[in-house]
C-alpha atoms as a PDB file:
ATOM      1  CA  UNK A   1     236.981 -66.635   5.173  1.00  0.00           C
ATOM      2  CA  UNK A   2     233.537 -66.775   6.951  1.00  0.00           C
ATOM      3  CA  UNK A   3     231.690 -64.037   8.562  1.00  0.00           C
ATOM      4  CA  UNK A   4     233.217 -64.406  11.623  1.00  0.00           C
ATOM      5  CA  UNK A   5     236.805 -64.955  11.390  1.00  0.00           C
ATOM      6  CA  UNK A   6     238.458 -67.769  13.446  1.00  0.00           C
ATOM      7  CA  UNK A   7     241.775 -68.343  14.430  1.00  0.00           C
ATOM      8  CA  UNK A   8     243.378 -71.105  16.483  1.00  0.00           C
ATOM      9  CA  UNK A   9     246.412 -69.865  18.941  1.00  0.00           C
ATOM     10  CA  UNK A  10     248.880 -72.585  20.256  1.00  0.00           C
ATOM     11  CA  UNK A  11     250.107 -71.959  23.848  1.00  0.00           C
ATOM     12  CA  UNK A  12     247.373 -69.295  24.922  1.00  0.00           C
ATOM     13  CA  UNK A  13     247.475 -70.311  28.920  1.00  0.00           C
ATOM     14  CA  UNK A  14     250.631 -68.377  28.626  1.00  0.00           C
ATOM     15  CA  UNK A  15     251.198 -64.967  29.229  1.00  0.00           C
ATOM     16  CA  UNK A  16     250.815 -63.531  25.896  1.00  0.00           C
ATOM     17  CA  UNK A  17     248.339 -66.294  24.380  1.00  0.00           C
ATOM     18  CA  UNK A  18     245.901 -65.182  27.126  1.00  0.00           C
ATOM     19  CA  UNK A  19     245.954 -61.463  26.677  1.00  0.00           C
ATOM     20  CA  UNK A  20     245.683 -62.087  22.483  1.00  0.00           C
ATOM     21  CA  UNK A  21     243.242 -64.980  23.025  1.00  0.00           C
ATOM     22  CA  UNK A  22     241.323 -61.925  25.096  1.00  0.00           C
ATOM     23  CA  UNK A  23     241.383 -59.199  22.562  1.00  0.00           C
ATOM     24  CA  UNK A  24     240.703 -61.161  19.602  1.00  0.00           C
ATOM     25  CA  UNK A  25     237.534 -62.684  20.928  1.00  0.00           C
ATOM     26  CA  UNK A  26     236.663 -59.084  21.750  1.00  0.00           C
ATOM     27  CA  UNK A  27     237.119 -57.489  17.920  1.00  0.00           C
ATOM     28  CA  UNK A  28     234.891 -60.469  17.053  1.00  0.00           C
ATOM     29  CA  UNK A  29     236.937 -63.108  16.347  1.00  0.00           C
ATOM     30  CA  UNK A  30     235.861 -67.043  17.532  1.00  0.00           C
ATOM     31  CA  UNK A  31     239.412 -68.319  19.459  1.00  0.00           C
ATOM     32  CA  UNK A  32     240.004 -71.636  19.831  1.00  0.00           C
ATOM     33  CA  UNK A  33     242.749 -71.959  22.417  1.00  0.00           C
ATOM     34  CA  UNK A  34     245.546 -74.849  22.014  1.00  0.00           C
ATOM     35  CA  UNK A  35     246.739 -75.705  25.033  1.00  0.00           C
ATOM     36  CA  UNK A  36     248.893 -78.270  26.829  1.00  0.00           C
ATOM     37  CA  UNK A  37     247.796 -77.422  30.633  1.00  0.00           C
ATOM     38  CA  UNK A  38     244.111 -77.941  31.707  1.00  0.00           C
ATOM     39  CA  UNK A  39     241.280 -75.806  30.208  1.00  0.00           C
ATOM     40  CA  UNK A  40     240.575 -72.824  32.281  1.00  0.00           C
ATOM     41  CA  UNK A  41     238.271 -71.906  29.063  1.00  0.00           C
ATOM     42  CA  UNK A  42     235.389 -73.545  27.039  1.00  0.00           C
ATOM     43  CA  UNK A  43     236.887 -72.900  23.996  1.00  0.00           C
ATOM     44  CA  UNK A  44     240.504 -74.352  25.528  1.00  0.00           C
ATOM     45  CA  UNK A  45     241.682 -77.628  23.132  1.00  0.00           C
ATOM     46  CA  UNK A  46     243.835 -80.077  25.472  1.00  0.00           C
ATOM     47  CA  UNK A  47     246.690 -80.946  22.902  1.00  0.00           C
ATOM     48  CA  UNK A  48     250.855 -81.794  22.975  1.00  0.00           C
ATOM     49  CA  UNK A  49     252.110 -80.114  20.221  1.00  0.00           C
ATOM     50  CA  UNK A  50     254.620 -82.664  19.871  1.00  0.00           C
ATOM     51  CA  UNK A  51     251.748 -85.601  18.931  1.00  0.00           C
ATOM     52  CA  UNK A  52     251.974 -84.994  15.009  1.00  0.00           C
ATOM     53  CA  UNK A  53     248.670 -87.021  14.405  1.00  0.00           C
ATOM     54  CA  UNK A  54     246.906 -84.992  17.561  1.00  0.00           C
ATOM     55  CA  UNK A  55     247.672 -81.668  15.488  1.00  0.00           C
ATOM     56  CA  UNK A  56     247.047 -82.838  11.999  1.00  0.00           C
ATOM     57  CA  UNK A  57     243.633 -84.357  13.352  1.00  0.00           C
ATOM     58  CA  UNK A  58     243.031 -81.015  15.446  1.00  0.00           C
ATOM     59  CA  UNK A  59     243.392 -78.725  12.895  1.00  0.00           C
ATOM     60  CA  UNK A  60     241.840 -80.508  10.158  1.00  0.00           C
ATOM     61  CA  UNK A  61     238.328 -80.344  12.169  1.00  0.00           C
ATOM     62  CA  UNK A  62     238.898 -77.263  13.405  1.00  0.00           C
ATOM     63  CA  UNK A  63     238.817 -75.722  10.046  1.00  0.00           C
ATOM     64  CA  UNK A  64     240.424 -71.734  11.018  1.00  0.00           C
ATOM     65  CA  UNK A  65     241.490 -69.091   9.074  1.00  0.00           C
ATOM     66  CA  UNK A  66     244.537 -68.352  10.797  1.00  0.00           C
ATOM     67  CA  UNK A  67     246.907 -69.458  13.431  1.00  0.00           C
ATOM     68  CA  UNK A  68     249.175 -68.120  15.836  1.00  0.00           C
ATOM     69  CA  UNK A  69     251.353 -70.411  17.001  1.00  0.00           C
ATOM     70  CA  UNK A  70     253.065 -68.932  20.855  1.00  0.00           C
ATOM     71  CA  UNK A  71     253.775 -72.520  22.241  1.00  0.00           C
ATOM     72  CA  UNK A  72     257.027 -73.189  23.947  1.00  0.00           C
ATOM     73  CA  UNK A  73     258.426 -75.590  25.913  1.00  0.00           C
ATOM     74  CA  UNK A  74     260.395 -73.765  29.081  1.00  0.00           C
ATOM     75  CA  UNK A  75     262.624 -75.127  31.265  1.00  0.00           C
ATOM     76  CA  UNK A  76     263.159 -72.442  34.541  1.00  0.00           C
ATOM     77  CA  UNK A  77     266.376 -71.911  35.478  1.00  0.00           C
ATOM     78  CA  UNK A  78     268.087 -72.795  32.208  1.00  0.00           C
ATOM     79  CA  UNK A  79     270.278 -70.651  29.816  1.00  0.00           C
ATOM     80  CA  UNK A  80     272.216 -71.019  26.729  1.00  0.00           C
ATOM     81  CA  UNK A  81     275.117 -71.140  29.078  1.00  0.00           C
ATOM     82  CA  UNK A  82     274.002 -74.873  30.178  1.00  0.00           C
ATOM     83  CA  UNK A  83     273.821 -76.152  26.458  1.00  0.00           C
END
């Protein structure tokens, strides 16, 4: 692990990517935010999760130490009742 720890976090425009994405980089950590909506940060990495080559080539450059993976795909007004 470097110096500065990294870590990449998949769906951080959400909710709960945002707030982690937040603290981390404040304890010192360099985020790199994975998302699939535009970049409302520098750091933000445009990417659909469901490209395999996109995420191998992604995370092969980016080179992290860890990963925490939040992404989801949500469809509003759906329940397990409709499947």
């Amino acid at each position: 692990m470097s110096l500065t720890p990294t870590v990449a976090i998949t769906g951080a425009s959400g909710f709960i990517g945002t707030h982690l994405s937040d603290l981390l980089a404040s304890k010192g950590f360099k985020v790199f935010r994975i998302t699939h909506k535009t970049r409302k940060h520098d750091s933000d990495i445009h990417c659909d999760l469901s490209d395999a080559i996109s995420v191998s080539r992604i995370f092969s450059e980016l080179q992290t130490d860890f990963v925490i993976h939040l992404a989801a795909y949500a469809i509003p007004g759906r329940n397990l009742e409709d499947f």
